[in-house]
Protein backbone atom coordinates (compact mmCIF):
# COMPACT_ATOMS: atom_id res chain seq x y z
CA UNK A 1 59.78 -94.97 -40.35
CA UNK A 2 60.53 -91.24 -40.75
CA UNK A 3 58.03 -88.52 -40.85
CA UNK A 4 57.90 -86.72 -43.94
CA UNK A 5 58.64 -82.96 -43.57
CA UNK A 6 56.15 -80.01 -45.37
CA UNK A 7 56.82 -77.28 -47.32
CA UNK A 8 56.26 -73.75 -46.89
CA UNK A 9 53.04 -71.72 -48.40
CA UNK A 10 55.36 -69.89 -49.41
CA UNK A 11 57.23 -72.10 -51.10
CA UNK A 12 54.40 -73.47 -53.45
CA UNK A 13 55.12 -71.72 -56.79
CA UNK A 14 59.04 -72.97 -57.07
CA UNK A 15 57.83 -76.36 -56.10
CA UNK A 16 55.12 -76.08 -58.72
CA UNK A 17 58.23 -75.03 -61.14
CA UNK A 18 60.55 -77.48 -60.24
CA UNK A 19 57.60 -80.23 -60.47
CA UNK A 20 56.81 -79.30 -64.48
CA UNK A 21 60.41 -79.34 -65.11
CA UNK A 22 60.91 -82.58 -63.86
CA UNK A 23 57.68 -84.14 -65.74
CA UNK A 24 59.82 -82.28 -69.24
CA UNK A 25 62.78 -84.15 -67.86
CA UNK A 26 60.44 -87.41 -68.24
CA UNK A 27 60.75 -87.67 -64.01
CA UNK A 28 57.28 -88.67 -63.11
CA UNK A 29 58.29 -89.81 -59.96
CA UNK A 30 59.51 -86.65 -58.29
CA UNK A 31 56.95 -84.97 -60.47
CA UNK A 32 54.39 -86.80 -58.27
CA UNK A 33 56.25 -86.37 -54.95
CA UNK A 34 56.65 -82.62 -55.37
CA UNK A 35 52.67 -82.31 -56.04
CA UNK A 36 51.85 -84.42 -53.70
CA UNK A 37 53.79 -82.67 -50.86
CA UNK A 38 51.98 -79.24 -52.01
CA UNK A 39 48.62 -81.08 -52.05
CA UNK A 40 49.21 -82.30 -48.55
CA UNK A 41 49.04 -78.18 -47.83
CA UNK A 42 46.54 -77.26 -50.48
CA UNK A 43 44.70 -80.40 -51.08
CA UNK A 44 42.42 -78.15 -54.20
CA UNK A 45 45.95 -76.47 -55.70
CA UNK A 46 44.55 -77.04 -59.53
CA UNK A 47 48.15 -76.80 -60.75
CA UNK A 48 49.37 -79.92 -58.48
CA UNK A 49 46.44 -81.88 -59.20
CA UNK A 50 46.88 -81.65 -63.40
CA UNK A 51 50.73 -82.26 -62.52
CA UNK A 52 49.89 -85.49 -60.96
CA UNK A 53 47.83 -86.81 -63.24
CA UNK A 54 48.58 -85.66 -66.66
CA UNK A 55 52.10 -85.48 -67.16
CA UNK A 56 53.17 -83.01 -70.01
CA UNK A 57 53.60 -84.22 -73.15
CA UNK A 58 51.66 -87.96 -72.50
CA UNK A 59 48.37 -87.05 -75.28
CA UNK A 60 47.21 -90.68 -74.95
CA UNK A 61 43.57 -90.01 -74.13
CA UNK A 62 43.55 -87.30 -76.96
CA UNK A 63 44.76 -89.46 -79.72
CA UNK A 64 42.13 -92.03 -78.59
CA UNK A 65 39.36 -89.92 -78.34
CA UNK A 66 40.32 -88.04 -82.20
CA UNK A 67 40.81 -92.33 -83.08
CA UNK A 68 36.93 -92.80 -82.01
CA UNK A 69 35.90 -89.38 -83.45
CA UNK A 70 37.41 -90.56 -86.98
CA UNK A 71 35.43 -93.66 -86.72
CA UNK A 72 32.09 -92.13 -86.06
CA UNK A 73 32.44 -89.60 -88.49
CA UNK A 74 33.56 -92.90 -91.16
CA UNK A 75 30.79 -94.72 -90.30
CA UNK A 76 28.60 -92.18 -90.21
CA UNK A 77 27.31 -93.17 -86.92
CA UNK A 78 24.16 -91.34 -85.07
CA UNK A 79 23.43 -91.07 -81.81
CA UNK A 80 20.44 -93.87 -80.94
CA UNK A 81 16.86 -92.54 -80.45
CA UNK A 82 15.78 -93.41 -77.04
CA UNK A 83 12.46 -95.46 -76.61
CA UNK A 84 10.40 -94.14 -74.16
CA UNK A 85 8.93 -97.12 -72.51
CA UNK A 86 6.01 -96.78 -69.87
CA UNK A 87 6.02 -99.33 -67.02
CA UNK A 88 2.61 -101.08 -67.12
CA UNK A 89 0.18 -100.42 -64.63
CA UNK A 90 -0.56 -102.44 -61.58
């Protein structure tokens, strides 16, 4: 199997570029490559990491959370009082 090659440090910021334009080109597979080979350098690069795992444009978890929001706020739903409950003694 062949060893995969790194990048340069300094080469970080185009592959950051070229990674966001190929998650707008609806390429989440070399998206994921490209951040992942920056990662392997800078494991904490913020950039790479949202990159990876929120590709642009894909607002799935926001239109679910404004979905439950809309039925709380129908419902009129509260937050449950919590019950403070003493364990017995021995």
């Amino acid at each position: 199997m062949k060893k995969l090659k790194s990048i340069t440090r300094e080469g970080i910021a185009l592959a950051l570029e070229k990674a966001e334009r190929y998650r707008l080109l609806n390429e989440p597979s070399e998206a994921e490559s490209i951040c992942r080979d920056i990662m392997e350098l800078e494991p904490t690069n913020q950039k790479a990491i949202v990159l990876l795992i929120w590709p642009q444009g894909n607002d799935d978890s926001i239109l679910r959370y404004n979905t439950c929001v809309r039925i709380i706020q129908k419902h009129t739903l509260r937050e449950r009082q919590r019950e403070m409950v003493e364990p017995p003694l021995e």
